[in-house]
C-alpha atoms as a PDB file:
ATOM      1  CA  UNK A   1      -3.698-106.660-101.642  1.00  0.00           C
ATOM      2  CA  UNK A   2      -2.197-104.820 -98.959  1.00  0.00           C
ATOM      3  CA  UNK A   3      -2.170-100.960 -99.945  1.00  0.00           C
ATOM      4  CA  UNK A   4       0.600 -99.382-100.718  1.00  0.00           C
ATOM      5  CA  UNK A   5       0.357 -96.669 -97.815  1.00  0.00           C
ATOM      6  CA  UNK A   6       1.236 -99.635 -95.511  1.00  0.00           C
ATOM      7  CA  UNK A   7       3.502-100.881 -97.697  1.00  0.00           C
ATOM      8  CA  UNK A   8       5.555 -97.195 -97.804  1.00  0.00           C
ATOM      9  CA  UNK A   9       5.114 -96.760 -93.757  1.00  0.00           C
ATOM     10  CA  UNK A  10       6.535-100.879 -93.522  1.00  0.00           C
ATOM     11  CA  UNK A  11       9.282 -99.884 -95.521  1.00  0.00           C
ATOM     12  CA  UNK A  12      10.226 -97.059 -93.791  1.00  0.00           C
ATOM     13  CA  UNK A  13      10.173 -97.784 -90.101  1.00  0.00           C
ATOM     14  CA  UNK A  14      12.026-100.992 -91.095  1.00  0.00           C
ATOM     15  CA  UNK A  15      14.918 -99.490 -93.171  1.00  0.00           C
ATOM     16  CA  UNK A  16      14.712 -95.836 -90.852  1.00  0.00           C
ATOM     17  CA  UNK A  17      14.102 -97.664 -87.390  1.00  0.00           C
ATOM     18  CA  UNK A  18      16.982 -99.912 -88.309  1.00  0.00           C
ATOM     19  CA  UNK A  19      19.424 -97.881 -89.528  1.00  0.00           C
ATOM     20  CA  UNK A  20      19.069 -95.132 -86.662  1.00  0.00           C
ATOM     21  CA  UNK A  21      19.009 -97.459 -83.723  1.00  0.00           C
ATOM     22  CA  UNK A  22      15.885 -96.613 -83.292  1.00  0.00           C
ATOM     23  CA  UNK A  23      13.671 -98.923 -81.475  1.00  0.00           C
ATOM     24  CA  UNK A  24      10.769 -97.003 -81.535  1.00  0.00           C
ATOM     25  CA  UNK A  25      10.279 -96.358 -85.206  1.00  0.00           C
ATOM     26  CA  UNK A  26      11.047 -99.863 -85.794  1.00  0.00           C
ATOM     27  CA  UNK A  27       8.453-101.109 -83.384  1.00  0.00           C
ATOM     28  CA  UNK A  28       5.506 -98.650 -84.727  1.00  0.00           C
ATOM     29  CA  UNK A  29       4.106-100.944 -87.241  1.00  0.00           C
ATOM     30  CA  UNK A  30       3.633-104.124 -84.829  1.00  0.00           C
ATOM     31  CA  UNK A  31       0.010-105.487 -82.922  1.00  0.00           C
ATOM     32  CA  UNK A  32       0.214-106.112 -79.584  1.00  0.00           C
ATOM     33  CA  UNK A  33      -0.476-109.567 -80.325  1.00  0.00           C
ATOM     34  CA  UNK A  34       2.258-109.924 -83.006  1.00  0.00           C
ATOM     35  CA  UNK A  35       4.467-113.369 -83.023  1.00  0.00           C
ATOM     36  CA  UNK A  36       8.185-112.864 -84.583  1.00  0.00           C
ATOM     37  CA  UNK A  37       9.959-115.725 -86.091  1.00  0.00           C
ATOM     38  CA  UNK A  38      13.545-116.130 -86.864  1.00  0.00           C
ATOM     39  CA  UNK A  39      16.200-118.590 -87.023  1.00  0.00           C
ATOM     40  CA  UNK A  40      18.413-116.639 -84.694  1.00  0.00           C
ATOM     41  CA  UNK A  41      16.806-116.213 -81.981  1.00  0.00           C
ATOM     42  CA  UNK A  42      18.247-119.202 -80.133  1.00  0.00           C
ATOM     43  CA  UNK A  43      21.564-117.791 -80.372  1.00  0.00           C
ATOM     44  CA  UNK A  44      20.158-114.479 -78.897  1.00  0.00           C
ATOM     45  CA  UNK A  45      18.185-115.879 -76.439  1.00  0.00           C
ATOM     46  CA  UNK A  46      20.766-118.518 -75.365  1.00  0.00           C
ATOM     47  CA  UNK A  47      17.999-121.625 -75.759  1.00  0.00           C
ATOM     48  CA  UNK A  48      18.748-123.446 -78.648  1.00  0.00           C
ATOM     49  CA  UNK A  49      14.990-124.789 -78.916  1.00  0.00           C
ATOM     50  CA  UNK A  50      13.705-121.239 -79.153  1.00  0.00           C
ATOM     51  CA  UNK A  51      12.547-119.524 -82.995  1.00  0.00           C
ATOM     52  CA  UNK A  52       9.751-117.536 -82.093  1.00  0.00           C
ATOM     53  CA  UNK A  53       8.825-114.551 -79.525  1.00  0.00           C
ATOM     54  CA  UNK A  54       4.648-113.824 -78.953  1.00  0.00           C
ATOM     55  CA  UNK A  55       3.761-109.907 -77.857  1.00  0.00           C
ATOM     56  CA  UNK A  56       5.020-106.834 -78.628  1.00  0.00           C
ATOM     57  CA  UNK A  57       6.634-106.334 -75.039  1.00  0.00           C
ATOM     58  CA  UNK A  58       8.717-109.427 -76.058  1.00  0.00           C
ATOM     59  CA  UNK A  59       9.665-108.250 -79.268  1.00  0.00           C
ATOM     60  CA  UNK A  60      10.443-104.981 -77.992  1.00  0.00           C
ATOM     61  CA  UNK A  61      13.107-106.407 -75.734  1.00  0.00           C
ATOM     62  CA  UNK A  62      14.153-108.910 -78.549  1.00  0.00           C
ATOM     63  CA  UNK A  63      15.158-105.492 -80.652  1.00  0.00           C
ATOM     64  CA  UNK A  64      16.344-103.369 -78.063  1.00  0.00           C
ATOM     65  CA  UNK A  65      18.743-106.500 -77.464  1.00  0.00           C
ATOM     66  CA  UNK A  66      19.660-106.743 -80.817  1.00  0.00           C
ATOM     67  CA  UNK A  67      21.060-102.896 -81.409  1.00  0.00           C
ATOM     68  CA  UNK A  68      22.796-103.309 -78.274  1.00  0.00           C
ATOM     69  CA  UNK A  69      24.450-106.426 -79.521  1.00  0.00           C
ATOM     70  CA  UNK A  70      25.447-105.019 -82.624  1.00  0.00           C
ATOM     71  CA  UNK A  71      25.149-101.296 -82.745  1.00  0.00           C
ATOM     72  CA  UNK A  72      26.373-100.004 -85.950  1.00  0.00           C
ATOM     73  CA  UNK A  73      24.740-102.496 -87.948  1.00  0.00           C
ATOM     74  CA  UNK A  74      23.793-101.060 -91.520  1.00  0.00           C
ATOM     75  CA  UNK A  75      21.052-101.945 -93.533  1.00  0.00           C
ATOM     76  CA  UNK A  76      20.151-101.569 -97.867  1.00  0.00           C
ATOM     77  CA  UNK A  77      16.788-102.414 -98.789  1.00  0.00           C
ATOM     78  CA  UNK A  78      17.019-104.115-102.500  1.00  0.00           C
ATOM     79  CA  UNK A  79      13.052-104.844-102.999  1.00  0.00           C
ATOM     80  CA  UNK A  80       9.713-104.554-101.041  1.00  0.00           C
ATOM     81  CA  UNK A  81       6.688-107.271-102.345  1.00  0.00           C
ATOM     82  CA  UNK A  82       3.330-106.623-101.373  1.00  0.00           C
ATOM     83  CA  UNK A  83       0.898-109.497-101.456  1.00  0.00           C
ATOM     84  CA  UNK A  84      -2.754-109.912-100.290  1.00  0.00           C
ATOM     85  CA  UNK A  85      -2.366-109.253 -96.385  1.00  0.00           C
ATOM     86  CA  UNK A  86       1.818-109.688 -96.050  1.00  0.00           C
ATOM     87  CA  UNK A  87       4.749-107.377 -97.498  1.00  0.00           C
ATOM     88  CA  UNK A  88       8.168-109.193 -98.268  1.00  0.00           C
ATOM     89  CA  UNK A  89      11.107-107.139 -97.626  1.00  0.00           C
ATOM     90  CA  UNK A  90      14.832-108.088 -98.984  1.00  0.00           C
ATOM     91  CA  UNK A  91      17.858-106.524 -98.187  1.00  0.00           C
ATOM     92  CA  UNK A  92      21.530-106.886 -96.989  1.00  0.00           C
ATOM     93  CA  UNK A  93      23.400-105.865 -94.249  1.00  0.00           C
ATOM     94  CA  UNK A  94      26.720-105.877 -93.203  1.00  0.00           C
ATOM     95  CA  UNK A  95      27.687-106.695 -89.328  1.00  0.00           C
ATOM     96  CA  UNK A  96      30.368-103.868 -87.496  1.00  0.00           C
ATOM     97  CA  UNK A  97      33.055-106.304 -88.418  1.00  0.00           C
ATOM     98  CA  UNK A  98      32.892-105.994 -91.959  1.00  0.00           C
ATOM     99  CA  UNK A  99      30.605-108.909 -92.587  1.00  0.00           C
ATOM    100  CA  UNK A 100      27.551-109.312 -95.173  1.00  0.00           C
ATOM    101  CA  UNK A 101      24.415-111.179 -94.894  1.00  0.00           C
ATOM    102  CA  UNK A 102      20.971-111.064 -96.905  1.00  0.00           C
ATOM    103  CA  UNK A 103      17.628-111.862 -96.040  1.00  0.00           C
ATOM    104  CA  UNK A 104      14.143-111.639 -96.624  1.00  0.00           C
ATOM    105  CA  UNK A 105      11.704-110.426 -94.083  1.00  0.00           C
ATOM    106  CA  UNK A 106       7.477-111.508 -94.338  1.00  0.00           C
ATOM    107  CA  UNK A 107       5.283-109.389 -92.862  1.00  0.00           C
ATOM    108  CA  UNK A 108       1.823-110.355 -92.604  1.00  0.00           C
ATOM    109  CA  UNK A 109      -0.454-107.250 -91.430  1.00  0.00           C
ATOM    110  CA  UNK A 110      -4.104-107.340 -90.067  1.00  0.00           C
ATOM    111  CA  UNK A 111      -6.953-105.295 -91.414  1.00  0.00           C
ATOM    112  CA  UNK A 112      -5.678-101.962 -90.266  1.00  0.00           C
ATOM    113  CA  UNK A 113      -2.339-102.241 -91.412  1.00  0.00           C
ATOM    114  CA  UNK A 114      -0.584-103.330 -88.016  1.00  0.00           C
ATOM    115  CA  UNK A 115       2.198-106.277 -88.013  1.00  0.00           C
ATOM    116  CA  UNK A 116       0.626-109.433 -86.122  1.00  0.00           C
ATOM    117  CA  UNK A 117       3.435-112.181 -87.552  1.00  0.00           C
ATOM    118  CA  UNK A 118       6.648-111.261 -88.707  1.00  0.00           C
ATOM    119  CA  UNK A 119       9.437-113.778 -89.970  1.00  0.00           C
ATOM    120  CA  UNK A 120      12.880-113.658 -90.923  1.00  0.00           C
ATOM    121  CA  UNK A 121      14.331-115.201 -93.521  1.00  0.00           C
ATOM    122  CA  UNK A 122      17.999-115.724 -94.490  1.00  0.00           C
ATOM    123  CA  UNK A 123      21.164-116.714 -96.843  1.00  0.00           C
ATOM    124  CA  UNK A 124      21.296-120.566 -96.274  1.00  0.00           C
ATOM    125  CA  UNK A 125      25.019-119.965 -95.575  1.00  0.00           C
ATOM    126  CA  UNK A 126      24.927-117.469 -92.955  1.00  0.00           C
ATOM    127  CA  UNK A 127      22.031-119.283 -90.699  1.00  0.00           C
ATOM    128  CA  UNK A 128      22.935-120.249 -87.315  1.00  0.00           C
END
């Protein structure tokens, strides 16, 4: 089971990192070797066969991109799940326009509590 220390410092770079802007708090948590998956990272990246980024270099960009494209983007955790060696996180957020998505985000951690595969998950009706 991961411990709930990790859990806590997961929860909070996630919901403080994101809600600040703040690329470094939310990139704390993650291995260098850490492979992010999500559905909308085609649209992001512009190459419709692309899902997944591998290294935290490339995941740093991917995020820095991402509060640039939206900045003011809020986010409202509803529920973290631990499990044996991944933390779910679920939450909403609602785009600068006005718009509201959910989604679920799996974190699977190594042995000393560091990210190495994160993957998004989201509302069936507001994928890509």
């Amino acid at each position: 089971m991961v411990d709930p220390q990790t859990v806590d410092e997961l929860r909070r770079h996630w919901d403080e990192g994101w809600n600040a802007e703040d690329v470094d708090v939310i990139m704390e948590p993650f291995a260098p070797d850490v492979v992010f998956s999500s559905p909308f990272l085609a649209r992001v990246s512009g190459d419709p066969t692309r899902t997944t980024i591998e290294g935290w270099d490339d995941l740093r960009a991917y995020v820095a991109h991402a509060l640039r494209r939206t900045p003011g983007i809020r986010y409202t955790l509803h529920g973290t799940y631990a499990g044996s060696d991944a933390v779910v996180l679920v939450y909403s957020c609602v785009l600068p326009d006005g718009t509201a998505r959910t989604g679920a985000d799996s974190m699977r951690v190594d042995g000393t509590g560091k990210v190495v595969e994160w993957r998004c998950h989201y509302a069936v009706d507001s994928l890509p």
